[in-house]
Protein backbone atom coordinates (compact mmCIF):
# COMPACT_ATOMS: atom_id res chain seq x y z
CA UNK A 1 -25.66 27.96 10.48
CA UNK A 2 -23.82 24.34 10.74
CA UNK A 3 -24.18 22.84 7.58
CA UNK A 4 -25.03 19.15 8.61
CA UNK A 5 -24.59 17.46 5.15
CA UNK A 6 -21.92 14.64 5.47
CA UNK A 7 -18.60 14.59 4.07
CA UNK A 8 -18.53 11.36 2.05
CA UNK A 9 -15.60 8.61 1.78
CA UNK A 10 -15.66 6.42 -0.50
CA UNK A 11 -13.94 3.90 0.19
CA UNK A 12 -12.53 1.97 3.66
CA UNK A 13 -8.88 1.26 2.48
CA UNK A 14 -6.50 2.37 4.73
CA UNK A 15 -6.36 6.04 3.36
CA UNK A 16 -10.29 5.96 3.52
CA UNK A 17 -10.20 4.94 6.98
CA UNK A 18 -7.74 7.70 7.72
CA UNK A 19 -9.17 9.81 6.28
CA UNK A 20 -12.59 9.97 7.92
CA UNK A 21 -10.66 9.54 11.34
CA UNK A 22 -9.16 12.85 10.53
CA UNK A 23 -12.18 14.16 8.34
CA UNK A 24 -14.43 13.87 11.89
CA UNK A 25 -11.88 14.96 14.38
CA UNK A 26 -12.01 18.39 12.51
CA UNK A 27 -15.92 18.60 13.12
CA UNK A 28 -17.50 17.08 10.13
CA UNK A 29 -20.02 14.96 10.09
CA UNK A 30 -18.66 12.08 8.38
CA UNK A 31 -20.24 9.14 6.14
CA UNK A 32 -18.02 6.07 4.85
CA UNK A 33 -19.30 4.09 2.15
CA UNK A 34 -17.58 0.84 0.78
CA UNK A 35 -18.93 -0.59 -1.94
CA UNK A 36 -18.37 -4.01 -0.42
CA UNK A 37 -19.38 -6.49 2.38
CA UNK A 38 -16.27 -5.93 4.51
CA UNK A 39 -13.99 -2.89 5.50
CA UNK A 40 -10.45 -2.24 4.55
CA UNK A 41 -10.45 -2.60 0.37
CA UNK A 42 -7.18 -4.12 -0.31
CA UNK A 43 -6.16 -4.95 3.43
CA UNK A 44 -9.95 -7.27 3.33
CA UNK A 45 -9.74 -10.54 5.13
CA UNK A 46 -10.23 -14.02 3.24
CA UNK A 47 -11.43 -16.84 5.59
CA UNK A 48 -11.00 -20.42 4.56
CA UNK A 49 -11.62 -23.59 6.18
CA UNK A 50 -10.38 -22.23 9.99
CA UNK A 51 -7.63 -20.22 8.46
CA UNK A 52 -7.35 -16.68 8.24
CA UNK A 53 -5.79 -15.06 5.24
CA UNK A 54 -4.88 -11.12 4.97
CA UNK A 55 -6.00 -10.26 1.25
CA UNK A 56 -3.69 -7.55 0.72
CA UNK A 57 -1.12 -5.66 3.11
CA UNK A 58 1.03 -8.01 5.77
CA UNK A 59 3.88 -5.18 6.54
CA UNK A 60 2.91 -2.44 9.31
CA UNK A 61 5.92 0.23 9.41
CA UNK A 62 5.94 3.80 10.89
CA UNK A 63 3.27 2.67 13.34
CA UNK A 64 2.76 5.94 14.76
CA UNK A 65 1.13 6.93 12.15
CA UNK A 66 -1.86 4.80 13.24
CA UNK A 67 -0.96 5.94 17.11
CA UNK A 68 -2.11 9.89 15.59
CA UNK A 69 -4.98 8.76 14.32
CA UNK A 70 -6.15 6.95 17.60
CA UNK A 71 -4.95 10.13 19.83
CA UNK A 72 -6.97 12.57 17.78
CA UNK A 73 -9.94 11.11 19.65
CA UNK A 74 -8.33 10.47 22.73
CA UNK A 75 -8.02 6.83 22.19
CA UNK A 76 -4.71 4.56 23.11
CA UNK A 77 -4.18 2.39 19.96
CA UNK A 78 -3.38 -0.61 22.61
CA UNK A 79 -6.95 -0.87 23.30
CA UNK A 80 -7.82 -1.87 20.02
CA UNK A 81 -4.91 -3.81 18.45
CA UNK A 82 -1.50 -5.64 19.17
CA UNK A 83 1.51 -4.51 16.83
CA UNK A 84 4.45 -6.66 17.52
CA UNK A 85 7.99 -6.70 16.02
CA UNK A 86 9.20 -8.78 13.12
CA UNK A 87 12.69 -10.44 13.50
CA UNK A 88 14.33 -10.68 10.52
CA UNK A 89 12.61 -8.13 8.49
CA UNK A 90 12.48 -9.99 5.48
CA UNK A 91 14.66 -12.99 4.77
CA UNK A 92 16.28 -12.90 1.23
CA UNK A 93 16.68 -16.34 -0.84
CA UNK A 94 18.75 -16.29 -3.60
CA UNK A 95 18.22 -18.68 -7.07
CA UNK A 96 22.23 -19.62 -6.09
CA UNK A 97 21.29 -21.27 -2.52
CA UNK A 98 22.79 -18.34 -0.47
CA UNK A 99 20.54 -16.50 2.04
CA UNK A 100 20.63 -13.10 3.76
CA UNK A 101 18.79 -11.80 6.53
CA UNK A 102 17.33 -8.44 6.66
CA UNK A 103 17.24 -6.88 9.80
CA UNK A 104 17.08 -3.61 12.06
CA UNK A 105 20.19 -4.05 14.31
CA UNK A 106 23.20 -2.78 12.77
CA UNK A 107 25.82 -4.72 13.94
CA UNK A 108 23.98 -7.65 13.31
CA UNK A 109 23.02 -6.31 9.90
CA UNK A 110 26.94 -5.64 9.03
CA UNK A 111 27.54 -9.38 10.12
CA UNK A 112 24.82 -10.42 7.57
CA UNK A 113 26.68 -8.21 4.68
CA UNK A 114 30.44 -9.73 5.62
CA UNK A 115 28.84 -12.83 5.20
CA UNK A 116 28.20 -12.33 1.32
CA UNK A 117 30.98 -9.34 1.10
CA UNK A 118 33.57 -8.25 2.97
CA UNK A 119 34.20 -4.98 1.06
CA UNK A 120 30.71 -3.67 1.16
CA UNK A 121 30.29 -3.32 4.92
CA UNK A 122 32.11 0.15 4.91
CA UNK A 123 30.38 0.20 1.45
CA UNK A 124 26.94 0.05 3.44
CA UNK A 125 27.79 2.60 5.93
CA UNK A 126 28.55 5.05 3.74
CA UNK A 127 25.37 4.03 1.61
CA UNK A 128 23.17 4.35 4.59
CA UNK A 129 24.33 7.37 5.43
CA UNK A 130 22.93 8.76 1.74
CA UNK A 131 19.61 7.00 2.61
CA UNK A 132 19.14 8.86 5.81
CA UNK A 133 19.83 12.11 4.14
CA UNK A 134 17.20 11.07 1.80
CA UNK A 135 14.55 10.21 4.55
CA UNK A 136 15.62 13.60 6.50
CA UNK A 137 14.32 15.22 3.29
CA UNK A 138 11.83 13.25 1.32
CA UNK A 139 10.13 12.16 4.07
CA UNK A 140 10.54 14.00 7.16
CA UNK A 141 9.82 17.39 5.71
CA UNK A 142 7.92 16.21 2.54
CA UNK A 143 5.76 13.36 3.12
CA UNK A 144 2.78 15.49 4.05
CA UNK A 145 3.23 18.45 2.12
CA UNK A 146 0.47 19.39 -0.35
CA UNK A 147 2.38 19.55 -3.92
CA UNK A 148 -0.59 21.67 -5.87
CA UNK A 149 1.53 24.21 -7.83
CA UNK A 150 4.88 23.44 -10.04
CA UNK A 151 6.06 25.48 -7.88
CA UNK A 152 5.91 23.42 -4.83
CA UNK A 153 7.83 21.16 -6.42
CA UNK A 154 10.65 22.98 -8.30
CA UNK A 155 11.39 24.44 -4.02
CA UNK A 156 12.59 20.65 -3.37
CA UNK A 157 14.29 20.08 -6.74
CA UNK A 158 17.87 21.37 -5.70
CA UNK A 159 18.12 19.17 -2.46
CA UNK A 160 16.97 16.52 -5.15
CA UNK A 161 19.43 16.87 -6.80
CA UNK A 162 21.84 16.98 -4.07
CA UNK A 163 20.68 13.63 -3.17
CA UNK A 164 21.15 12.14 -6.62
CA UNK A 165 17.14 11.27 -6.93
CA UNK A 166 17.36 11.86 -10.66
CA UNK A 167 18.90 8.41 -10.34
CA UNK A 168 17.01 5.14 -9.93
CA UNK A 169 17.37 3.29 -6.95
CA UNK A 170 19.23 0.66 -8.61
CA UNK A 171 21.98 3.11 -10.08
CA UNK A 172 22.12 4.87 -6.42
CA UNK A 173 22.69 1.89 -4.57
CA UNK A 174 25.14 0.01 -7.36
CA UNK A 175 27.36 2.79 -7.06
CA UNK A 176 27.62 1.19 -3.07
CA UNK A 177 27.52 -2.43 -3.51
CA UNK A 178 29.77 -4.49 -5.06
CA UNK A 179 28.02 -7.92 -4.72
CA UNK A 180 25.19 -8.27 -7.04
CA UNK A 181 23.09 -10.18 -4.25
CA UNK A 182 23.56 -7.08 -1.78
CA UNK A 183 22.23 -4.84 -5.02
CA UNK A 184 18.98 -6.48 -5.18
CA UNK A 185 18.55 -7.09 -0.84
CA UNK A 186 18.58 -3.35 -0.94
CA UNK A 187 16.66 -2.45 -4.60
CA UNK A 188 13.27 -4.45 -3.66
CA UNK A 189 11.56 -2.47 -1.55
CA UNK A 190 10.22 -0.28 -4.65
CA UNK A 191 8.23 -3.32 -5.54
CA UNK A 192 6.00 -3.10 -2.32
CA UNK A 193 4.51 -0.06 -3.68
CA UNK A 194 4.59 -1.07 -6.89
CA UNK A 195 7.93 0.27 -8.67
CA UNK A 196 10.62 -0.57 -10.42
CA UNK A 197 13.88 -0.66 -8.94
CA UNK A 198 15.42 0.30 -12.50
CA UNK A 199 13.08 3.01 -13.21
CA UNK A 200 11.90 4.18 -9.55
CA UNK A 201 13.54 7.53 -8.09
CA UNK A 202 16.38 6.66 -5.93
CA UNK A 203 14.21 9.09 -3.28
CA UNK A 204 12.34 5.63 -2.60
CA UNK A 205 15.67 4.47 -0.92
CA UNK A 206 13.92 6.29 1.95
CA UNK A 207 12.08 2.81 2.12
CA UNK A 208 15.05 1.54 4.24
CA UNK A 209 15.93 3.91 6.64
CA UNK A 210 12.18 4.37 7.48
CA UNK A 211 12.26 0.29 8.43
CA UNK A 212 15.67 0.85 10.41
CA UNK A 213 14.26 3.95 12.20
CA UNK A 214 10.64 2.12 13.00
CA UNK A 215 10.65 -1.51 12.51
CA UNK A 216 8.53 -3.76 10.93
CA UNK A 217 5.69 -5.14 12.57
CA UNK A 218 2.89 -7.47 12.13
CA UNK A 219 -0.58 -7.17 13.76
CA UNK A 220 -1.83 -10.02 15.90
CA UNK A 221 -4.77 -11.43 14.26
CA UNK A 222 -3.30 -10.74 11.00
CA UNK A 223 -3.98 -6.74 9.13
CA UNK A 224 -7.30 -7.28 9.20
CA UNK A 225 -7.32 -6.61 13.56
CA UNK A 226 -6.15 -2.56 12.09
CA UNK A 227 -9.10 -2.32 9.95
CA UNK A 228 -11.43 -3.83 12.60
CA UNK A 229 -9.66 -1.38 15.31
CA UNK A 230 -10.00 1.80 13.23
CA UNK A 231 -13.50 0.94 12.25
CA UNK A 232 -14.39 0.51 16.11
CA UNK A 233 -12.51 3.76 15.88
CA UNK A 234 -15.30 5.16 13.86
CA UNK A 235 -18.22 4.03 15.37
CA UNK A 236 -16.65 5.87 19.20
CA UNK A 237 -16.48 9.14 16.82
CA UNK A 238 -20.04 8.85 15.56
CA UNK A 239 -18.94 8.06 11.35
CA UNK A 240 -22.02 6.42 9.67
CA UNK A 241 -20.01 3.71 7.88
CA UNK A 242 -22.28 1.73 5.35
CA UNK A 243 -20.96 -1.54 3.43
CA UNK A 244 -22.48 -3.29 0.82
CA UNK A 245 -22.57 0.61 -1.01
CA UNK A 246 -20.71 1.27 -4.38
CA UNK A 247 -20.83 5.02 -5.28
CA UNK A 248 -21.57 4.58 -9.30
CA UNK A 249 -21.33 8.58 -9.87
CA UNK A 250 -20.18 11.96 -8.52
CA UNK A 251 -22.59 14.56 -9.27
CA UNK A 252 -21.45 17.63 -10.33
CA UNK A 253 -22.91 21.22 -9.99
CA UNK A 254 -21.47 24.66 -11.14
CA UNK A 255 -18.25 22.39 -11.07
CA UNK A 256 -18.60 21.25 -7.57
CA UNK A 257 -19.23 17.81 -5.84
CA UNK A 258 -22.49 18.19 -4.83
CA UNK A 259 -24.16 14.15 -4.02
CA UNK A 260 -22.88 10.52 -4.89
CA UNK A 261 -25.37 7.90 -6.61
CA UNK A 262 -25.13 4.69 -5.08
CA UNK A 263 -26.01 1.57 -7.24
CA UNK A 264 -29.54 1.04 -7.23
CA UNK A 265 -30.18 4.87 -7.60
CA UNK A 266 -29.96 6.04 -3.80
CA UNK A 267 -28.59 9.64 -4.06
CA UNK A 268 -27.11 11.39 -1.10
CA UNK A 269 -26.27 14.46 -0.77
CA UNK A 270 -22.75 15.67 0.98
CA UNK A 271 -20.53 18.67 1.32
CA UNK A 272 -17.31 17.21 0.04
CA UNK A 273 -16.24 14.02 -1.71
CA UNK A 274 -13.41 12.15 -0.28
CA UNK A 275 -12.48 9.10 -2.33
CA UNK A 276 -9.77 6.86 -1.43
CA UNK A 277 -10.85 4.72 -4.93
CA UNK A 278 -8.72 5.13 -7.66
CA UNK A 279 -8.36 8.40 -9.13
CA UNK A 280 -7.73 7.29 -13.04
CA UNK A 281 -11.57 5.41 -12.30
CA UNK A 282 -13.29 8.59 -10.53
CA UNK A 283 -12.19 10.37 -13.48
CA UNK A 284 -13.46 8.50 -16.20
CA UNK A 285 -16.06 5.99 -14.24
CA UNK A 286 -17.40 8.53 -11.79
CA UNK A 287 -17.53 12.07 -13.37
CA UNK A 288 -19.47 12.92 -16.53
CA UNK A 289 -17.04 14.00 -18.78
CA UNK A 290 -18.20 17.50 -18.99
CA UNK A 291 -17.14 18.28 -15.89
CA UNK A 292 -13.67 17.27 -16.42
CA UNK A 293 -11.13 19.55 -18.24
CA UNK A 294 -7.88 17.98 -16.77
CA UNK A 295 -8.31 14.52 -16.32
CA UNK A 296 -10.05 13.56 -20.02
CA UNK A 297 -9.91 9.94 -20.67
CA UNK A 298 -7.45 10.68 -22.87
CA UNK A 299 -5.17 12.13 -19.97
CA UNK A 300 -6.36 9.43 -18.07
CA UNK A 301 -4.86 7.22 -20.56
CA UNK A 302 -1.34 8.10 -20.70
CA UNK A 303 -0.67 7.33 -16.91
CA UNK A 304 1.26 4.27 -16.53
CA UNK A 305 -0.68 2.07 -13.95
CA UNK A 306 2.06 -0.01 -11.57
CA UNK A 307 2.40 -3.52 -12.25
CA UNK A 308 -0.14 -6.08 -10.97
CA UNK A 309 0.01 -9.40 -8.52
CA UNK A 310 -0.49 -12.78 -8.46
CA UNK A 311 -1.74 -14.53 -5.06
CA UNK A 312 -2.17 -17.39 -3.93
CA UNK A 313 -3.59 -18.66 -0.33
CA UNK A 314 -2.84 -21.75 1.26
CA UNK A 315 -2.60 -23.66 4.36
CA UNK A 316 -0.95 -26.89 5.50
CA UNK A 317 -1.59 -29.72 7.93
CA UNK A 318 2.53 -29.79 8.04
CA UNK A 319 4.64 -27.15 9.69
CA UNK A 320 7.81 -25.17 8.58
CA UNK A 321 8.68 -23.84 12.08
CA UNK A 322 12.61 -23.37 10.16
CA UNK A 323 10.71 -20.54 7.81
CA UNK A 324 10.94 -16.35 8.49
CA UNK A 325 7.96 -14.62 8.89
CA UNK A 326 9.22 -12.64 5.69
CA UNK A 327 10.81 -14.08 2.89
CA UNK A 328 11.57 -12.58 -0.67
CA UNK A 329 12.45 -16.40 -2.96
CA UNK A 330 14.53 -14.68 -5.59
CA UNK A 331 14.50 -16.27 -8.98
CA UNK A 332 17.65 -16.12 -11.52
CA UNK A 333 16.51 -13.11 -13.01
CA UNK A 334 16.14 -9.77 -11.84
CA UNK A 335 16.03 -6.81 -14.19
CA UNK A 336 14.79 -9.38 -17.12
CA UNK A 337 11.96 -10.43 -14.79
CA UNK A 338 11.26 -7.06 -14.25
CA UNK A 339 11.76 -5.61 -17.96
CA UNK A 340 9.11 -8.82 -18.89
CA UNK A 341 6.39 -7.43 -15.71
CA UNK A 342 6.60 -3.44 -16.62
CA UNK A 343 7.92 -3.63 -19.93
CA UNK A 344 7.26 -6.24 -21.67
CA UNK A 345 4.30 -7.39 -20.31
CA UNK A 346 4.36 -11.03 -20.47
CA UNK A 347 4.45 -13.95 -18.09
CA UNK A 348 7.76 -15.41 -17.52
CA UNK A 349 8.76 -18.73 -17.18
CA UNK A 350 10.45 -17.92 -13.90
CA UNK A 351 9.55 -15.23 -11.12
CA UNK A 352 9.87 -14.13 -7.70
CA UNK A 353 8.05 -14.62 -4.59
CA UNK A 354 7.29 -12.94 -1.46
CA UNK A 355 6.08 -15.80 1.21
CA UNK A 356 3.99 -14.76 4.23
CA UNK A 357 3.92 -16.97 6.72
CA UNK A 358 2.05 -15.15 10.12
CA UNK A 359 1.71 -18.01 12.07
CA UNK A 360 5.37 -18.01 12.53
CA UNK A 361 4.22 -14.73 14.74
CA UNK A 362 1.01 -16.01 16.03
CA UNK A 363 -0.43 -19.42 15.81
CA UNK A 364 -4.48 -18.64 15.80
CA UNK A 365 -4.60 -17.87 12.49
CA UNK A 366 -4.49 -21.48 11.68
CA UNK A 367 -5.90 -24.48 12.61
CA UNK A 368 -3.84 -26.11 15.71
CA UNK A 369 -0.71 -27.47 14.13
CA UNK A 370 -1.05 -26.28 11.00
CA UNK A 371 -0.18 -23.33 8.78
CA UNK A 372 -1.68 -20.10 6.91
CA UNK A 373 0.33 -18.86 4.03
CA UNK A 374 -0.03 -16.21 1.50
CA UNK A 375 2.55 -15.60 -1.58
CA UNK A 376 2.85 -13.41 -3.95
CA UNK A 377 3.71 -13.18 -7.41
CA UNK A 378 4.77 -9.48 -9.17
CA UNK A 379 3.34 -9.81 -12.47
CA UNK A 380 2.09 -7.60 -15.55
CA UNK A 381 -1.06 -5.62 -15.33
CA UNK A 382 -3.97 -6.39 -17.47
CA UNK A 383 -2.81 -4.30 -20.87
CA UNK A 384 -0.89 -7.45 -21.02
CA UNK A 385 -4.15 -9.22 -22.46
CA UNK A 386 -3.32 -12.30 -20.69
CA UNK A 387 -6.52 -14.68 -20.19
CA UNK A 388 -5.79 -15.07 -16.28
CA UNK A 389 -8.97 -17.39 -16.60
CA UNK A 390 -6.90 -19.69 -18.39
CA UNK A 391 -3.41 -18.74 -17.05
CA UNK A 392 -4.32 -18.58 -13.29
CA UNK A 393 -4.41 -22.56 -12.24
CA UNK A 394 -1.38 -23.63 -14.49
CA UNK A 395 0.89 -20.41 -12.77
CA UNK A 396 -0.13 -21.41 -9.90
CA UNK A 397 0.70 -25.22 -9.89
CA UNK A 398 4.36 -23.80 -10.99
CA UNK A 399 4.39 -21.85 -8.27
CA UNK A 400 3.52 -24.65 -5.95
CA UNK A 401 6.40 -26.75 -7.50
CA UNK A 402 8.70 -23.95 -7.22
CA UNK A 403 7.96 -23.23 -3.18
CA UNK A 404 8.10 -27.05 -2.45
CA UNK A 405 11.40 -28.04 -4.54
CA UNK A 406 12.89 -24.31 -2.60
CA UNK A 407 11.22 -23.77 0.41
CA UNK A 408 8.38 -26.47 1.59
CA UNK A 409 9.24 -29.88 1.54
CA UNK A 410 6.03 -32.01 0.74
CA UNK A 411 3.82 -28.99 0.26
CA UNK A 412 1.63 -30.45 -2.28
CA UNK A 413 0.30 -33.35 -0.22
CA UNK A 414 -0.23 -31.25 2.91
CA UNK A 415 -2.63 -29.21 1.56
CA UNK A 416 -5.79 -28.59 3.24
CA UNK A 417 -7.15 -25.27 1.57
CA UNK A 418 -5.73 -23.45 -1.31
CA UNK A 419 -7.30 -20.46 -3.36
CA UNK A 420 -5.47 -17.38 -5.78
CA UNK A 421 -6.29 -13.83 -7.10
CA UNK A 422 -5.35 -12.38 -10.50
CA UNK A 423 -5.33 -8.83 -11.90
CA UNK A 424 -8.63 -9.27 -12.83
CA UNK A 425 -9.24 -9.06 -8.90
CA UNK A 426 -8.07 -5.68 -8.62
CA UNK A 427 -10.18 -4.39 -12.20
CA UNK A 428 -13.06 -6.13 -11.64
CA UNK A 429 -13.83 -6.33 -7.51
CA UNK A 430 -11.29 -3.34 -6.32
CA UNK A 431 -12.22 -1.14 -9.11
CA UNK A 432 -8.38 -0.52 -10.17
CA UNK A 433 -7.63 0.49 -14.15
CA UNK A 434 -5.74 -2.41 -15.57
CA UNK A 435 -5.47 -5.00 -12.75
CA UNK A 436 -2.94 -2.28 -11.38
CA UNK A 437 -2.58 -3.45 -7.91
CA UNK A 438 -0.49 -0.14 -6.71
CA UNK A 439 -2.01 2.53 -8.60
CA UNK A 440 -0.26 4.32 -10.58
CA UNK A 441 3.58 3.59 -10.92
CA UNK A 442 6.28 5.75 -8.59
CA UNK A 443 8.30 6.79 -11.37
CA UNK A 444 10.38 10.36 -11.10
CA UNK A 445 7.63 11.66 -14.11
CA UNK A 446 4.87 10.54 -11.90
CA UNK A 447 6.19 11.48 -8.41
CA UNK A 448 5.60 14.11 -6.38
CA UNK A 449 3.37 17.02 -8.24
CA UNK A 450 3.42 14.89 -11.18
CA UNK A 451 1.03 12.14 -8.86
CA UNK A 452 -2.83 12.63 -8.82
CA UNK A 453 -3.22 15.80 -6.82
CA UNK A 454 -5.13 15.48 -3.49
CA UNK A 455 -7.47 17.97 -4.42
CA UNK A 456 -8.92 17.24 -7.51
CA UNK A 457 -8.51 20.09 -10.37
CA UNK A 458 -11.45 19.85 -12.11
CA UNK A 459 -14.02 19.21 -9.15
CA UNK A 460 -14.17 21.61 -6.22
CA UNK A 461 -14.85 20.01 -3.44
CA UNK A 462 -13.83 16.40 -4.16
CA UNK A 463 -10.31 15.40 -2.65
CA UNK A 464 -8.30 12.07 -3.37
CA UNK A 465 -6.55 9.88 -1.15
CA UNK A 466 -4.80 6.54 -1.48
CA UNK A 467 -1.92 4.77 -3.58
CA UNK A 468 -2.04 6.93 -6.55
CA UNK A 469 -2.06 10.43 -4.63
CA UNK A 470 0.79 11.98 -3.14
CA UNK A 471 2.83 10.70 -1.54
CA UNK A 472 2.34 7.20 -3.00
CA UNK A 473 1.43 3.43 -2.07
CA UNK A 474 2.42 1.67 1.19
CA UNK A 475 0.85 1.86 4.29
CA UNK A 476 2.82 4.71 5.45
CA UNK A 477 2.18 6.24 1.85
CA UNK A 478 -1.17 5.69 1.95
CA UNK A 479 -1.76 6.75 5.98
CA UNK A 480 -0.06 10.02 4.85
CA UNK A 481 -2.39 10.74 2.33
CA UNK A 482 -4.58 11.32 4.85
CA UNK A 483 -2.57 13.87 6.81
CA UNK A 484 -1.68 15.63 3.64
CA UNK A 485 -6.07 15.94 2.72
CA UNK A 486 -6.18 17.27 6.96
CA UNK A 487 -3.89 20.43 5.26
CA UNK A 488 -6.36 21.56 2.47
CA UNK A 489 -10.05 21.11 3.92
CA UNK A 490 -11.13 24.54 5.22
CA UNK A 491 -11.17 24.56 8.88
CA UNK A 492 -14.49 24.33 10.38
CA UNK A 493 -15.11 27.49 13.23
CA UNK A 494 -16.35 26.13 16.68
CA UNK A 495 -19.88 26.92 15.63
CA UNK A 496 -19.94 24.55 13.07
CA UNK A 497 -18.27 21.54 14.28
CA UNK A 498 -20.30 18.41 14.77
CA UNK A 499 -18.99 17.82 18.83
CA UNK A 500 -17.80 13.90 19.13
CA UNK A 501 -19.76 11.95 21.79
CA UNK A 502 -19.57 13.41 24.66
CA UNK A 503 -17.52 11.08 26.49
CA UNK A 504 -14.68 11.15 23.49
CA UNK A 505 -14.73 15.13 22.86
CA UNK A 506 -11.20 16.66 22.47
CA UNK A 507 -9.71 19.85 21.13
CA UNK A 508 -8.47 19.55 17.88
């Protein structure tokens, strides 16, 4: 007989979104539940005084990931969202005036790097070529793959390494690049999922040849028109999706997920857990500790949760049609910053910046003639003890100095709306232990089988998804969380799948 209780995500982040995509093109009857008012968790949508600000996520790579998801219900992603290209991918500007743009075309990439330094063009090919051999095996035959047993893990560890990916991705690509500038155009991209260049596997080099094999794109009408597209997603496949409804506990049964309590007391009952929150809270929020032998708080504990962020949202009557879409504002630092953010943990005098500026790629998201931006500020997570209450206006006003002296000429009296977020953000409104706005942090002891598994040890029937899961953070991390969960679900027989609507039914 078809068991009709629901399988129930928690959560509407992008892996929660996946993952009930892929949850109810396998036959389940699916339920989503977000414990608040809007869809998409850290890719949520701020709106301020006619502007429209993307909360979390602004970079879209390996787009067909979100193609699969649309196909497994016959649907043509171009019917519910525009992805366009970004040209430069990021622009890069250094504390010493110099600039380099980061793009997809080779040649015109190799042109950027003779700019800076001659002798690390045939320094980049040859680097390049490492990364790709990375990608071929880190990603292309890894990303995916359930790592539950040591075992599964230990099969990978000689083309490891082979690959050098005991190495951080600083010492891999310093042993290319001369120029110290070049080192940290090509180091960053750990930071978008929350690692440290200096301490993060050099298998995150992957990062790169991913964005030269698929681009970077942004979504017109800003990330939030990909949640809004896979939610209308949803609703064709017949998911219940309910907002406004924080799961406060996992109940447990002869060591199985058995119901979720919703605030207020509302229990429902459901065949599986899915939970796309973050695993270190399940574990010691969610699940009485009885029923955990694994993950005690005390195990819990010694994770290292990734750094945190600093944002700040603004918009302008003026415009800065001169800017990138993309651009990383280096500061004089780098590894001290970073040794002060993971290490450390205190505020710095100086930082670095990532400035988003989408109406460089489409207009609407602002007022006519002016501007939407969004920038960003890596700093520690909240076992700093900082008092962001008290910290949050005066960092900010520096970082307003800092973007009009560098980048914005008369910023300050432009301003027409202006708002930030601290750690406390993530702890307190996206449920995340410490502020952590990544998770936990991609470091080689916590990569791989060493991440949360997807299916949880200590619960049967309750499966993770989401930055701290394997494979990691990033939307393509997080997408593929997803596809990894499709691989470890029993498979439904005919008799028990829950048909889609009629009019969207396909064989899966």
């Amino acid at each position: 007989m078809r068991d009709d209780r629901p399988v129930v995500v928690i959560g509407s982040g992008f892996g929660g979104l996946a993952a009930a995509v892929r949850m109810r093109a396998q036959g389940y009857r699916v339920l989503l539940l977000e414990a608040r008012d809007q869809l998409g968790g850290r890719a949520a949508v701020f709106e301020r005084d006619g502007h429209v600000f993307d909360a979390g996520p602004t970079v879209i790579t390996a787009p067909y990931l979100l193609e699969e998801l649309f196909a497994l219900a016959g649907r043509d992603m171009r019917d519910f969202m525009e992805l366009v290209p970004v040209d430069p991918f990021y622009r890069i500007e250094f504390a010493d005036g110099s600039r380099f743009d980061y793009v997809g075309e080779e040649e015109r990439l190799l042109a950027n790097i003779r700019e800076l330094s001659p002798p690390d063009v045939d320094n980049y090919r040859r680097m390049v070529k490492h990364m790709e051999a990375i990608f071929d095996v880190g990603y292309t035959k890894l990303v995916d793959v359930p790592f539950e047993r040591f075992t599964d893990m230990m099969k990978v560890v000689p083309d490891m390494l082979r690959l050098g990916n005991h190495r951080s991705v600083y010492g891999m690509v310093s042993r290319y690049m001369q120029d110290e500038r070049l080192r940290q155009v090509f180091t960053f991209q750990p930071l978008l999922i929350g690692g440290n260049p200096f301490r993060a596997t050099s298998i995150y080099t992957l990062i790169h040849w991913l964005e030269r094999k698929w681009g970077v794109h942004f979504a017109k009408g800003g990330t939030t028109s990909v949640v809004q597209g896979l939610g209308a997603l949803l609703d064709d496949m017949g998911v219940e999706v309910r907002t406004s409804a924080p799961v406060e506990e996992i109940e447990v049964e002869a060591g199985a997920a058995v119901a979720v309590r919703l605030r207020g007391g509302e229990r429902i009952p459901c065949r599986m857990v899915v939970s796309n929150a973050d695993p270190s809270f399940v574990y010691t929020k969610m699940i009485a500790p009885e029923h955990r032998r694994k993950h005690t708080d005390r195990a819990v504990g010694r994770k290292h949760q990734s750094m945190s962020l600093f944002v700040a949202y603004f918009g302008t009557k003026k415009q800065y049609p001169e800017l990138a879409h993309h651009t990383i504002v280096l500061g004089p630092r780098y590894r001290g910053l970073l040794d002060d953010i993971f290490d450390n943990k205190v505020l710095s005098e100086d930082f670095s910046l990532y400035l988003h500026a989408p109406t460089r790629t489409d207009p609407s998201l602002a007022p006519p003639g002016h501007e939407t931006f969004y920038v960003l500020s890596p700093v520690p997570n909240n076992e700093s003890g900082l008092d962001w209450s008290k910290e949050g206006q005066p960092y900010f006003e520096r970082i307003m100095d800092a973007l009009e002296r560098r980048m914005l000429p008369g910023l300050k009296e432009n301003l027409t709306t202006s708002f930030f977020v601290t750690p406390d953000y993530f702890e307190e409104e996206l449920r995340s232990v410490s502020g952590a706005a990544f998770g936990i942090e991609p470091r080689l002891s916590q990569s791989a089988w060493f991440r949360y598994h997807n299916r949880s040890e200590d619960v049967a029937g309750l499966y993770f998804v989401g930055a701290s899961t394997h494979p990691g953070a990033g939307v393509p991390g997080v997408l593929n969380t997803a596809k990894v969960l499709e691989k470890l679900v029993p498979r439904l027989d005919e008799s028990e799948r829950v048909p889609l609507p009629s009019s969207r039914r396909v064989a899966v």
